[in-house]
N, C-alpha and C. Protein backbone atom coordinates (compact mmCIF):
# COMPACT_ATOMS: atom_id res chain seq x y z
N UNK A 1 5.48 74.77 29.93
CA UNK A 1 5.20 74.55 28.53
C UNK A 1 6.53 74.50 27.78
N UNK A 2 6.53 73.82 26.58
CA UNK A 2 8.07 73.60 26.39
C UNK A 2 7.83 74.30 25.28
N UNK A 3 9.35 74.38 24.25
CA UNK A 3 9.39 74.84 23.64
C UNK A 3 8.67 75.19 22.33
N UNK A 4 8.38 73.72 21.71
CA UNK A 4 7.52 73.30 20.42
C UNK A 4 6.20 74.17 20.65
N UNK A 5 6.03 74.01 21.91
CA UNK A 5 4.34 74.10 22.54
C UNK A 5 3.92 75.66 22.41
N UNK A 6 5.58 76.51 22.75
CA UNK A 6 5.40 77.68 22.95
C UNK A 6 5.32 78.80 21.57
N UNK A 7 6.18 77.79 20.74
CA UNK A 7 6.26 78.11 19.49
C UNK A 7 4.54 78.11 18.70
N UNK A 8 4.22 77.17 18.77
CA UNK A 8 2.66 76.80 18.24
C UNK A 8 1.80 77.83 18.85
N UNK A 9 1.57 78.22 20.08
CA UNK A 9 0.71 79.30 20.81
C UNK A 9 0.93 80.20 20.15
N UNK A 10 2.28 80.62 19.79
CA UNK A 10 3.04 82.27 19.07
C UNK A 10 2.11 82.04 17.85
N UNK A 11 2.23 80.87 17.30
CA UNK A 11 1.87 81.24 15.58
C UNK A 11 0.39 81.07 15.84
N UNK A 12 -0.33 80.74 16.30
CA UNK A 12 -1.77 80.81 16.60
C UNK A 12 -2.55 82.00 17.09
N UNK A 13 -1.30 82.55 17.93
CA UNK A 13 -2.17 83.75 18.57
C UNK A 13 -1.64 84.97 17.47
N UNK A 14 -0.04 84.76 16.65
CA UNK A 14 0.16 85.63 15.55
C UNK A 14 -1.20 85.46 14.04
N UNK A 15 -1.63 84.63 14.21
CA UNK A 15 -2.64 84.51 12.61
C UNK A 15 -3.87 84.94 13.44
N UNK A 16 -4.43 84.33 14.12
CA UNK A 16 -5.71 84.74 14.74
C UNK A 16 -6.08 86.49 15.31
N UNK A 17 -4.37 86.67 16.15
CA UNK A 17 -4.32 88.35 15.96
C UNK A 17 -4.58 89.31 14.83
N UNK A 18 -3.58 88.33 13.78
CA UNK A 18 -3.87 89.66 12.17
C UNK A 18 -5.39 89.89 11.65
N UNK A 19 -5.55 88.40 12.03
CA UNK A 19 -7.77 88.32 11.51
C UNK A 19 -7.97 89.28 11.92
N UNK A 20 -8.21 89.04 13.14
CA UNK A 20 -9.09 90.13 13.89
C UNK A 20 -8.87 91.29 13.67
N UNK A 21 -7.19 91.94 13.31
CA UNK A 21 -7.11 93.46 13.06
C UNK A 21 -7.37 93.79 11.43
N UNK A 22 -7.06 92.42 10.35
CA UNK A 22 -8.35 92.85 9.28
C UNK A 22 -9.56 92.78 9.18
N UNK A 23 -10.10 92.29 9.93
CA UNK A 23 -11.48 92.09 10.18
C UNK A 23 -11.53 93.37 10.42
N UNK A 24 -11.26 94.42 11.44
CA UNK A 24 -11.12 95.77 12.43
C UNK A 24 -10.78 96.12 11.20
N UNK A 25 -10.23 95.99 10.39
CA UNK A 25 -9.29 97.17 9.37
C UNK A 25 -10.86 97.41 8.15
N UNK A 26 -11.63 96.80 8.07
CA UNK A 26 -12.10 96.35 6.46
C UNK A 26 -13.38 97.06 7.50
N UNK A 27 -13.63 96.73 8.70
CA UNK A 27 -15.20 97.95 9.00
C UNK A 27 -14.48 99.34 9.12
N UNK A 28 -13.54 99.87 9.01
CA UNK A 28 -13.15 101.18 9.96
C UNK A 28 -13.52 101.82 8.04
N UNK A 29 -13.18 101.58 7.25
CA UNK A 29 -13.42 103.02 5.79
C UNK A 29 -14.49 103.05 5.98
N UNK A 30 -15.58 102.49 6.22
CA UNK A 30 -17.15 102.38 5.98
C UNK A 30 -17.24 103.32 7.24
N UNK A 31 -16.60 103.59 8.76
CA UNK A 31 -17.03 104.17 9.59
C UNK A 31 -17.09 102.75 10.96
N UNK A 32 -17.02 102.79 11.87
CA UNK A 32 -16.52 101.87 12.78
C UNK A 32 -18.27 101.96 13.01
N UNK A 33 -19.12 103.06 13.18
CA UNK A 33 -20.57 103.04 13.73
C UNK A 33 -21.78 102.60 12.38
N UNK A 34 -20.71 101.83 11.19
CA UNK A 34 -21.97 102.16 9.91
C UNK A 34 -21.65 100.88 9.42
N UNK A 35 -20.42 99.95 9.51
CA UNK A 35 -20.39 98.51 8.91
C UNK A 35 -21.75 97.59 8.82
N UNK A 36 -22.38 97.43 9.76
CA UNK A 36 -23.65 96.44 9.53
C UNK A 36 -24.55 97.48 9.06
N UNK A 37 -24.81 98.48 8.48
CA UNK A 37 -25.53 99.03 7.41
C UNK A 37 -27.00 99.31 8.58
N UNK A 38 -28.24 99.93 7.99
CA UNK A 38 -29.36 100.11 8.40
C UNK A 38 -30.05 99.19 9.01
N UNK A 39 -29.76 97.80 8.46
CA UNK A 39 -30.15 96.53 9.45
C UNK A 39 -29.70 96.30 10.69
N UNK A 40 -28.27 96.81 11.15
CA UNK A 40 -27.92 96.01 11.71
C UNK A 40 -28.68 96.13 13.41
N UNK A 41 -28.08 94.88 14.09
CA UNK A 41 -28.95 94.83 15.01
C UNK A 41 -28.28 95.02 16.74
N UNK A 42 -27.06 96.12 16.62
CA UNK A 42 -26.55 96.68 17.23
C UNK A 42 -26.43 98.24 17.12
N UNK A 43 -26.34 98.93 17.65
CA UNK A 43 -26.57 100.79 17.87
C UNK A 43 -24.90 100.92 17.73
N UNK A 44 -24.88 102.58 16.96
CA UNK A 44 -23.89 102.67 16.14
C UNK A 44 -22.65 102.27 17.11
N UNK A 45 -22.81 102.67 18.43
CA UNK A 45 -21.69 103.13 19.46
C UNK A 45 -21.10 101.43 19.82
N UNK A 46 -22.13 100.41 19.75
CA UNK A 46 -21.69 99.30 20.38
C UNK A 46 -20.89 98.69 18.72
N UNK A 47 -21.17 98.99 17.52
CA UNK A 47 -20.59 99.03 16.55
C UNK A 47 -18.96 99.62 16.56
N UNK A 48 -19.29 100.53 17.30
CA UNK A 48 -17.39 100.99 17.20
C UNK A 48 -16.92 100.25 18.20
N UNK A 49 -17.20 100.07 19.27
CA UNK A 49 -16.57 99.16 20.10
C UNK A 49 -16.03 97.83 19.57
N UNK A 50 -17.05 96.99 19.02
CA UNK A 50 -16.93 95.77 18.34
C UNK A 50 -15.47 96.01 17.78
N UNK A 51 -15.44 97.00 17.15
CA UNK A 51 -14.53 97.32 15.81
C UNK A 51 -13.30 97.70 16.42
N UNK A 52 -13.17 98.42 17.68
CA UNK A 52 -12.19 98.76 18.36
C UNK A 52 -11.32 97.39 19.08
N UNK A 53 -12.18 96.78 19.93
CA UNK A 53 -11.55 95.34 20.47
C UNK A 53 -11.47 95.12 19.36
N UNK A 54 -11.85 94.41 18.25
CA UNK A 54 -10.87 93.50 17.42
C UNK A 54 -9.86 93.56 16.65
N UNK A 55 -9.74 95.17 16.82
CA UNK A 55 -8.48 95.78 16.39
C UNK A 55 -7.60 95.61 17.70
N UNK A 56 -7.93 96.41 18.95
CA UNK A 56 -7.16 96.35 20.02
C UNK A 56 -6.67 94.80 20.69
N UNK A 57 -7.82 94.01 20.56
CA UNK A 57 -7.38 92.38 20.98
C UNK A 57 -6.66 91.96 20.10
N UNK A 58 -6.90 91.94 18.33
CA UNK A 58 -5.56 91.62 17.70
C UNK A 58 -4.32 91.84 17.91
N UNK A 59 -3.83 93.14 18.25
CA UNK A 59 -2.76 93.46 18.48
C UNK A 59 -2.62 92.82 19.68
N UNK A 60 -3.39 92.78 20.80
CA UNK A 60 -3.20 92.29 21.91
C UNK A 60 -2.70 90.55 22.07
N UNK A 61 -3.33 90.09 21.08
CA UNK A 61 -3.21 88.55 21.17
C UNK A 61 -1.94 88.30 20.41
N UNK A 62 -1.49 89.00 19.46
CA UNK A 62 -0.09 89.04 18.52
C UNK A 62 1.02 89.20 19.57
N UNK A 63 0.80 89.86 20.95
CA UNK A 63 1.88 90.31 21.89
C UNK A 63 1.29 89.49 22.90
N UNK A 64 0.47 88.59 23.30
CA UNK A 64 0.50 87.85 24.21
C UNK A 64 0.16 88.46 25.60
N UNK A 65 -0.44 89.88 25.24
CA UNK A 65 -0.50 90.89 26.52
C UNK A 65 -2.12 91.02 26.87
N UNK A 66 -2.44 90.55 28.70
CA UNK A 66 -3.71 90.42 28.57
C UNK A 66 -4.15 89.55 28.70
N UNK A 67 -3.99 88.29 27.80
CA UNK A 67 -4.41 87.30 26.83
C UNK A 67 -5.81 86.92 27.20
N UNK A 68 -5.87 86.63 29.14
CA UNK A 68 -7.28 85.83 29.36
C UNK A 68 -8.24 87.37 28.89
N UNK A 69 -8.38 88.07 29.81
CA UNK A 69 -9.13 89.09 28.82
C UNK A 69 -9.62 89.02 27.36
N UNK A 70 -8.52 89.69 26.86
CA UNK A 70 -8.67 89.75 25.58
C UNK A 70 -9.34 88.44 24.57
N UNK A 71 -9.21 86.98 25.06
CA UNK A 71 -10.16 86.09 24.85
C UNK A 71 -11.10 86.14 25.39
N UNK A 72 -11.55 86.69 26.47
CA UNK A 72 -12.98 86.66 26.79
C UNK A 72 -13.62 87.69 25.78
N UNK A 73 -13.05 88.76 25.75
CA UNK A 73 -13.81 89.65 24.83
C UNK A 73 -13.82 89.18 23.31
N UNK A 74 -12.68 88.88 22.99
CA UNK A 74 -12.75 88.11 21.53
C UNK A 74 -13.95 87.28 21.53
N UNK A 75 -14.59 86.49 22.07
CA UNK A 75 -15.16 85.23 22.51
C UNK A 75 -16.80 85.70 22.18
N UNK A 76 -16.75 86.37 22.84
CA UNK A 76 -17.78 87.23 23.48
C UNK A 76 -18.34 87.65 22.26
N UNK A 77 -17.34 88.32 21.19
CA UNK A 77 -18.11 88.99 19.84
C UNK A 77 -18.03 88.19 18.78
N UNK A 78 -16.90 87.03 19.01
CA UNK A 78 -17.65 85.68 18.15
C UNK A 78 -18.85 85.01 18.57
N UNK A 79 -19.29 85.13 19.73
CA UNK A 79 -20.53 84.06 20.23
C UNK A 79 -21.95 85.00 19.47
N UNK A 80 -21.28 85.95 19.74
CA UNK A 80 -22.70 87.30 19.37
C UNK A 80 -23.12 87.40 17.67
N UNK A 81 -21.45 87.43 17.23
CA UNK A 81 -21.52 87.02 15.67
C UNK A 81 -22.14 85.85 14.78
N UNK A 82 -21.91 84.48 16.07
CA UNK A 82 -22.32 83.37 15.39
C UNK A 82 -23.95 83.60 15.79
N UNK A 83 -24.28 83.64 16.53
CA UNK A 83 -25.89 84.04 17.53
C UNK A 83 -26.76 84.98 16.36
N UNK A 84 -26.17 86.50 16.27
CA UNK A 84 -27.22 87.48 15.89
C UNK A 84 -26.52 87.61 14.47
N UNK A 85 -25.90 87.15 13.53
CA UNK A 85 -25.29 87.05 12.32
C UNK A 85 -25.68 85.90 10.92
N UNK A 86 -24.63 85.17 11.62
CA UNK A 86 -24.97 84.06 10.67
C UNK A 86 -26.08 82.60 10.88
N UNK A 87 -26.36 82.34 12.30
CA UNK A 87 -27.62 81.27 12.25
C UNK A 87 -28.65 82.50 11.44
N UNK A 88 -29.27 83.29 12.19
CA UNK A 88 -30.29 84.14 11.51
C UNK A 88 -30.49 84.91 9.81
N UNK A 89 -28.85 84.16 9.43
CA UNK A 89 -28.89 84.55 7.86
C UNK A 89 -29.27 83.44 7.40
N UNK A 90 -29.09 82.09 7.98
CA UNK A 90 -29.50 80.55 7.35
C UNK A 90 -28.09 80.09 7.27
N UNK A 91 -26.89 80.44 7.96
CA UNK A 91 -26.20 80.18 8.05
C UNK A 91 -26.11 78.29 8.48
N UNK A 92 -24.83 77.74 7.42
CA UNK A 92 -24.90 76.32 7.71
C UNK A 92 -23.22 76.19 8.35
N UNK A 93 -23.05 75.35 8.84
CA UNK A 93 -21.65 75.03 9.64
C UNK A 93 -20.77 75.22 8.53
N UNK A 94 -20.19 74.69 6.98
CA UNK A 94 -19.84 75.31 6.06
C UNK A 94 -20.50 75.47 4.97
N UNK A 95 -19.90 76.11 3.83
CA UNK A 95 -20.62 76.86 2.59
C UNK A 95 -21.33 78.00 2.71
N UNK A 96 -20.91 79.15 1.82
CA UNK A 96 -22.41 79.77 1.74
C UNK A 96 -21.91 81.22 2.85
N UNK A 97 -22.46 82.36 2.23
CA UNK A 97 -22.14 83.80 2.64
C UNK A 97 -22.03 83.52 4.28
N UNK A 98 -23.07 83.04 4.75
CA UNK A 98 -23.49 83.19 6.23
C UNK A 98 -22.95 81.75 6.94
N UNK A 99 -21.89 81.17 6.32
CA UNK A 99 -21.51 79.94 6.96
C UNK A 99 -20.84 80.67 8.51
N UNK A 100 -21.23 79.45 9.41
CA UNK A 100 -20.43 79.87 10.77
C UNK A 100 -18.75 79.42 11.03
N UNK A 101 -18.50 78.49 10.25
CA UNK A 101 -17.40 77.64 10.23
C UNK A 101 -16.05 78.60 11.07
N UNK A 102 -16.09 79.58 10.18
CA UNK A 102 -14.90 81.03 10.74
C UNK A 102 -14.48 81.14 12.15
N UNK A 103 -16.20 81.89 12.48
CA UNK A 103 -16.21 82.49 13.82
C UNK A 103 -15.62 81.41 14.70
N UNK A 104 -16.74 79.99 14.68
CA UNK A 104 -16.53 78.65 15.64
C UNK A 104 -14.95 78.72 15.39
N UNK A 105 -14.70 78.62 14.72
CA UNK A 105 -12.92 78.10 14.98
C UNK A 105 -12.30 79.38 15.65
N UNK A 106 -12.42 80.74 15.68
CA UNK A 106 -11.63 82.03 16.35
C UNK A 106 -12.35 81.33 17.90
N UNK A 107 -13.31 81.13 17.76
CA UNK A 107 -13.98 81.15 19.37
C UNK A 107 -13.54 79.89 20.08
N UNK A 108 -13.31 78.47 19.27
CA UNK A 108 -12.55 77.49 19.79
C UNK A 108 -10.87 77.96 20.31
N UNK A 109 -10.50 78.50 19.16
CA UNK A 109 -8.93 78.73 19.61
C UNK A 109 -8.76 79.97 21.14
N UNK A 110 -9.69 80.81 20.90
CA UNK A 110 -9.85 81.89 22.11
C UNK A 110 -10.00 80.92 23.50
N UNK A 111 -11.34 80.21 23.01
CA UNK A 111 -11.59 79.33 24.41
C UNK A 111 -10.04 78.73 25.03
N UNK A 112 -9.14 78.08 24.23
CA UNK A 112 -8.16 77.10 24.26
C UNK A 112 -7.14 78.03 24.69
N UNK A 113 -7.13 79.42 23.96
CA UNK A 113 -5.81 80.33 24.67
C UNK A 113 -6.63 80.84 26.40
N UNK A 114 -7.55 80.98 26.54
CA UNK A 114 -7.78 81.29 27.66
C UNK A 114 -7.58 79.70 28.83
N UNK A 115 -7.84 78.99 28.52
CA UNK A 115 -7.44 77.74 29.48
C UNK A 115 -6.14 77.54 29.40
N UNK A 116 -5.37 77.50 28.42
CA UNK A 116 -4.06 77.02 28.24
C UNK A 116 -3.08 78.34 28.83
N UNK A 117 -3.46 79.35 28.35
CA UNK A 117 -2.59 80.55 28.54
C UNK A 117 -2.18 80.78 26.87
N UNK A 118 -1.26 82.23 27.25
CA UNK A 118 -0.34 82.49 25.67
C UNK A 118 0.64 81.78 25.14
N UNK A 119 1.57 81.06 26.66
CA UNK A 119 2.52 80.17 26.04
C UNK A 119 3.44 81.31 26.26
N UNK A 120 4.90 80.56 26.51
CA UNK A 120 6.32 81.47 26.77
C UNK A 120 6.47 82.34 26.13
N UNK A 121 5.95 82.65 24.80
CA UNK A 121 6.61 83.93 23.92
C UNK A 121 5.63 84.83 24.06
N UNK A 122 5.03 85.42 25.05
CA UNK A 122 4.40 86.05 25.36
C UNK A 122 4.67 87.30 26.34
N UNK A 123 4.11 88.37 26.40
CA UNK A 123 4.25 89.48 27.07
C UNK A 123 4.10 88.86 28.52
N UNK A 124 2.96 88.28 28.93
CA UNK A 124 1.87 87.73 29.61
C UNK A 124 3.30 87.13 30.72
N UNK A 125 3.65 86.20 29.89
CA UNK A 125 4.74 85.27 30.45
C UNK A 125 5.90 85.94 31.30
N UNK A 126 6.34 87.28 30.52
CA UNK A 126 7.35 87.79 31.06
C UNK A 126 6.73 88.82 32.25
N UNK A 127 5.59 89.77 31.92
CA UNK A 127 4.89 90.21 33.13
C UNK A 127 4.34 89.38 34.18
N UNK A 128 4.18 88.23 34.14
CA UNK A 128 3.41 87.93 35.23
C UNK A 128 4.54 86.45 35.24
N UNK A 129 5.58 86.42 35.46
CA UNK A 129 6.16 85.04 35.32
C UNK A 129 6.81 85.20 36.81
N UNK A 130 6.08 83.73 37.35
CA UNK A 130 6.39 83.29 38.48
C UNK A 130 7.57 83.05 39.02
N UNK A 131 8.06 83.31 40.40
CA UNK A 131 9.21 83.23 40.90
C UNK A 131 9.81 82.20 41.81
């Protein structure tokens, strides 16, 4: 991967990392087990988890450490988000509280860092770089 290429992965996996750890940052005052409120349609414990990976994969995807992992799990709680979230709010592709537009694009770029890799400026690269 050349340089330009490696540069672009960095700033993709740096913006998509910070989401995810404000996303993680904005459920943790409410309580990591209480963000989706009395409705929600996960049990408190799989609630902190949620909240934990997208704090822990942000940071993870900002350092390039991990990466296929950490997109599968990223992936995993966008597919669940777009699934048990926003279609079932009346969610439309854009506009509107329950639009999906967000998630689909974190879960496109996840898909794309997991096929492609992190790209040279990565932890990933220097731990596991071929000889």
């Amino acid at each position: 991967m050349g340089t330009r290429a490696s540069i672009a992965f960095l700033a993709i996996r740096a913006i998509v990392g910070l989401a995810f750890i404000f996303h993680a940052m904005l459920k943790l005052p409410a309580g990591a087990a209480s963000w989706m409120g009395p409705h929600g349609f996960a049990p408190s414990w799989l609630q902190a988890v949620v909240t934990f990976a997208e704090l822990l994969g942000g940071a993870a995807l900002i350092l390039g450490v991990l990466t296929p992992l950490v997109a599968v799990v990223l992936s995993i709680d966008m597919i669940v988000a777009i699934l048990k979230f926003h279609l079932p709010a009346g969610g439309h592709f854009v506009g509107g509280r329950a639009a999906f537009e967000v998630p689909l694009v974190y879960l496109v770029v996840l898909l794309c860092l997991l096929v492609a890799g992190p790209g040279a400026y990565s932890l990933d690269a220097v731990m596991f770089k071929r000889r």
